[in-house]
Protein backbone atom coordinates (compact mmCIF):
# COMPACT_ATOMS: atom_id res chain seq x y z
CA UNK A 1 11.13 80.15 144.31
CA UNK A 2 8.35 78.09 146.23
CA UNK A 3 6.66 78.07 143.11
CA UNK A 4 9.67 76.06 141.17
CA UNK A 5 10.37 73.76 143.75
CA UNK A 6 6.78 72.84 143.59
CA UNK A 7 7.25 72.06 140.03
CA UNK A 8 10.31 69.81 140.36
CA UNK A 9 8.74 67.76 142.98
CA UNK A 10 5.89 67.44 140.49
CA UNK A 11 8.08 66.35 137.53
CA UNK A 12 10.16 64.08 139.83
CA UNK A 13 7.56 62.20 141.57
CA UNK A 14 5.07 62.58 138.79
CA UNK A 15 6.96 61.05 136.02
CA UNK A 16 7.86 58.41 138.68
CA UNK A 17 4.00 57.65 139.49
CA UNK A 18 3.44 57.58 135.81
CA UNK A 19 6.04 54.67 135.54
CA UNK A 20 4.94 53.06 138.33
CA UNK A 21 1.30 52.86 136.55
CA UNK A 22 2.60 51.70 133.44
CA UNK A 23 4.26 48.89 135.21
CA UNK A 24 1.06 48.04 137.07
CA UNK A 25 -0.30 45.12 134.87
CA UNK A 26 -0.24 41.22 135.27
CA UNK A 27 3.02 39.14 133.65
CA UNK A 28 2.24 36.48 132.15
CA UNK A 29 5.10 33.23 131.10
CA UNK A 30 5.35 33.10 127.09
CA UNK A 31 7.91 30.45 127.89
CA UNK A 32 7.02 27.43 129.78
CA UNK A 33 10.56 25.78 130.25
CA UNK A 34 9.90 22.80 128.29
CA UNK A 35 8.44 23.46 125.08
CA UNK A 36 7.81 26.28 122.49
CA UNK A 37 4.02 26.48 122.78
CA UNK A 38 3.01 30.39 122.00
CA UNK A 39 5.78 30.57 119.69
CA UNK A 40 6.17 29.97 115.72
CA UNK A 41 8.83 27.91 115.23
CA UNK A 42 11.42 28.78 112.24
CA UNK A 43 12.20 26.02 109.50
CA UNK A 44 15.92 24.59 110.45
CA UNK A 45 15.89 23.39 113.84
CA UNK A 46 18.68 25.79 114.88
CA UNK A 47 15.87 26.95 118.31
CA UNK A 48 15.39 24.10 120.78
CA UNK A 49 14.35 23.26 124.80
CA UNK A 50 16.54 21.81 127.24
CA UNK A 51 16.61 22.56 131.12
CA UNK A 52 14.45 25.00 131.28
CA UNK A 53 16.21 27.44 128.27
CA UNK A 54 15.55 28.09 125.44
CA UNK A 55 19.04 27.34 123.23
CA UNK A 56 19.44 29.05 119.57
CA UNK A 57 22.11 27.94 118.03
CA UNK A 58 23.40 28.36 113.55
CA UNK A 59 23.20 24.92 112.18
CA UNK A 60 26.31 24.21 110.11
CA UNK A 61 25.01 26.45 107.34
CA UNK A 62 25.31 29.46 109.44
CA UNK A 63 21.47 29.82 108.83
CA UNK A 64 19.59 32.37 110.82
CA UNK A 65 16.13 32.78 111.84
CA UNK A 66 13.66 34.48 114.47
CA UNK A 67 11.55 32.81 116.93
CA UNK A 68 7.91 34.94 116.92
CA UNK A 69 5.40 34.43 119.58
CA UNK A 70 1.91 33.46 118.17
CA UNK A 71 0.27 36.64 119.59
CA UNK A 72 0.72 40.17 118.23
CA UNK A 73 0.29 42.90 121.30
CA UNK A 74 0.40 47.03 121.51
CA UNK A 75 1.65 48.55 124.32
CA UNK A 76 3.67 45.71 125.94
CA UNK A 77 6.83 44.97 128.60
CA UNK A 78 8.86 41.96 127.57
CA UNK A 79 11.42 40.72 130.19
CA UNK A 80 14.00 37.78 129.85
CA UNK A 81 16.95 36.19 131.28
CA UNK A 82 19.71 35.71 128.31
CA UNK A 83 23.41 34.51 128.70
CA UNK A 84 25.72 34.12 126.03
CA UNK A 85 27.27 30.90 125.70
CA UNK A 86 30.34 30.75 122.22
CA UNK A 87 30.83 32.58 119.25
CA UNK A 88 29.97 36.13 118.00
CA UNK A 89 27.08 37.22 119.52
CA UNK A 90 24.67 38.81 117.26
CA UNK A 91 20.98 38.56 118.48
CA UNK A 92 17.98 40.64 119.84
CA UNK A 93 14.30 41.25 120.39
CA UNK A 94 12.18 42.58 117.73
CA UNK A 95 9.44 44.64 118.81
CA UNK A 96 6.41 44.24 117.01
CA UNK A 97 7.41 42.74 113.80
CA UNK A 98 10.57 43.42 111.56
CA UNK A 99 10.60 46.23 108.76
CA UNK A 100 12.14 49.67 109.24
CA UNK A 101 8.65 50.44 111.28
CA UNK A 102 10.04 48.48 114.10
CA UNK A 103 13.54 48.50 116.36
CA UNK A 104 15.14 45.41 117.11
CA UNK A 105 16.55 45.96 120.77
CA UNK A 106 20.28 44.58 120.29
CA UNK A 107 22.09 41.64 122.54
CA UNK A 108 25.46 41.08 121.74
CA UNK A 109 27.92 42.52 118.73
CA UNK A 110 26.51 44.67 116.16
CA UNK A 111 27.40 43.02 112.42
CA UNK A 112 27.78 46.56 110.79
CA UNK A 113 29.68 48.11 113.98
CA UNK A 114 31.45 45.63 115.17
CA UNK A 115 31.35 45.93 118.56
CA UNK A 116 28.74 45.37 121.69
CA UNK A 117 25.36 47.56 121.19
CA UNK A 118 23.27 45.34 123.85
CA UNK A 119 20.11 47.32 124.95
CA UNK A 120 20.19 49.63 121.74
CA UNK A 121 17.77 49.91 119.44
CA UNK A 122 18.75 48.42 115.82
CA UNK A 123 16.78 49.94 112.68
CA UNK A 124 16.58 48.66 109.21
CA UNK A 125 18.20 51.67 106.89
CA UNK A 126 19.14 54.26 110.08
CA UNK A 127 20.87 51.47 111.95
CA UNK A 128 21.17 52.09 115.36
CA UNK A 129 19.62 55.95 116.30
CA UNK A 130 20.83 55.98 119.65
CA UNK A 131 23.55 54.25 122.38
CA UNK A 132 22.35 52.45 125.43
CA UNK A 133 24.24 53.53 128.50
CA UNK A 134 26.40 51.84 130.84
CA UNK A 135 26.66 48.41 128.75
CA UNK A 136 30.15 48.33 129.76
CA UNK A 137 29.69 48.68 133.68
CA UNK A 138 26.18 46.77 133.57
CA UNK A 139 26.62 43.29 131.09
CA UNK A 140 27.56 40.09 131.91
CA UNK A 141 29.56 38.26 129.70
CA UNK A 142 29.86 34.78 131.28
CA UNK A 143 26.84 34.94 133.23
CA UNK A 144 22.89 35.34 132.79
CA UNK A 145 21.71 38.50 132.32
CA UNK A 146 18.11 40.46 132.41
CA UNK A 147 16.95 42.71 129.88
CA UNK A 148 13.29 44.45 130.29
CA UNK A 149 12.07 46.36 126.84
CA UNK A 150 8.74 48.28 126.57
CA UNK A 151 6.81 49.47 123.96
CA UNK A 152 4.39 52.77 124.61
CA UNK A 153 3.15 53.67 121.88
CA UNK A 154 6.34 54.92 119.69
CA UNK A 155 8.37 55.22 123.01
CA UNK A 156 10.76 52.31 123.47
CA UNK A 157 12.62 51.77 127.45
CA UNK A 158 15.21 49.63 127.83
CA UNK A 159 16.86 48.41 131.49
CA UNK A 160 19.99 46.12 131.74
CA UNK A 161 20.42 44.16 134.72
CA UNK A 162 17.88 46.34 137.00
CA UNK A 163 18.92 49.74 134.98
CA UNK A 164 17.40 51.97 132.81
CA UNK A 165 20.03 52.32 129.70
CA UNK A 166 18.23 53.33 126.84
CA UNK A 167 15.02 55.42 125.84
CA UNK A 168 14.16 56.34 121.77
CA UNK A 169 10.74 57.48 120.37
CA UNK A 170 10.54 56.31 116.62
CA UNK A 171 8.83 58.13 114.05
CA UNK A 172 6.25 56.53 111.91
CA UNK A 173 6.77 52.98 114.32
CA UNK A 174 4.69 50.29 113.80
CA UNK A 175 2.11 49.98 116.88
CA UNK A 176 0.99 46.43 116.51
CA UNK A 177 2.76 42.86 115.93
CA UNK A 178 4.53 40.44 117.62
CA UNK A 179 7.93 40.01 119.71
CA UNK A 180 10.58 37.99 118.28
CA UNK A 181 14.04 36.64 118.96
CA UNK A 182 16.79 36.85 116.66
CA UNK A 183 19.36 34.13 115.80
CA UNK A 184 21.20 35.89 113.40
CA UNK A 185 22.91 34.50 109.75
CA UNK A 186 26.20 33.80 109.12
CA UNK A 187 27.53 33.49 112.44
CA UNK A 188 28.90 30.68 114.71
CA UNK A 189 27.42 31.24 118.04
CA UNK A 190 24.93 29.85 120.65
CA UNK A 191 22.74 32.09 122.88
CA UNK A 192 20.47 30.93 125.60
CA UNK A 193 17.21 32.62 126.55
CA UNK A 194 14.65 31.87 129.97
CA UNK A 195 11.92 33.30 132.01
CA UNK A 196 10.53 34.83 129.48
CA UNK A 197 7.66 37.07 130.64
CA UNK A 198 5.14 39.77 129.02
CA UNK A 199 2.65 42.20 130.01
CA UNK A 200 0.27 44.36 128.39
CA UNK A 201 -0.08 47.66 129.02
């Protein structure tokens, strides 16, 4: 009996420690409140700077586009304020590039489910493998929100708001490439992004 109790204390405080050390590195601003220096910026003017945000926003084509920093990282923690302003929210951050090798961590209404999978990861061809928890309780609709998302090694973490919701290991993920943010096609809508920060791991 001693001996198991020993064992949980390990795996509880342990696993915490081990958390704790992966959190342990310097974050650095990608966003700089006034211009987008350390990103590439996407033909059609629908991504621009006022007030401190960052404002995406479809142009009257409904044309989409993602905003990728310049840098490409590994192991990585990206954290960012977001509030949705109109329309049908469809956006998200890619993590590490965007081919079925990477998951897109979702903000807003999925296209193909049609309905709020914020803090799940999205897929190309196996759409979205598992559910982030407590969306419901936890998201903001009129207000600004903060989503955390790491990256170790094929292990993705998600927290909402101060709360882990989601964890998924992907097979065969890409390890390398940069973070982007989505304005997705064919929609009318307008999402704002700031304090974007990022630390390697």
């Amino acid at each position: 009996m001693k001996y198991y109790a020993i064992l949980l204390l390990f795996l509880t405080f342990g696993n915490s420690g081990m958390a704790q050390d992966l959190e342990k590195t310097s974050m650095y601003s990608v966003f700089n409140g006034k211009t987008l220096e350390s990103w590439k910026i996407p033909d059609g003017g629908e991504w621009s700077v006022k007030n401190g945000k960052i404002i995406a926003k479809n142009n009257p084509e409904k044309k989409g586009s993602i905003l990728w920093t310049d840098e490409s990282y590994d192991d990585f923690v990206v954290q960012l304020d977001f509030k949705m302003i109109s329309g049908n929210i469809d956006s998200g951050i890619f993590m590490r590039g965007e081919d079925k090798q990477n998951p897109q961590i979702q903000i807003g209404i999925s296209g193909s489910l049609k309905r709020d999978m914020t803090g799940s990861p999205y897929v190309p061809g196996a759409s979205y493998p598992v559910e982030a928890k407590n969306i419901n309780k936890l998201l903001r609709l009129k207000g600004w929100n903060t989503i955390k998302a790491r990256a170790v090694n094929n292990k993705y973490t998600v927290w909402l708001n101060g709360e882990e919701v989601m964890n998924y290991t992907m097979d065969n993920a890409n390890l390398h490439g940069p973070v982007g943010l989505q304005l997705h096609p064919g929609r009318e809508m307008e999402i704002h992004f700031r304090k974007i920060v990022l630390g390697k791991l």
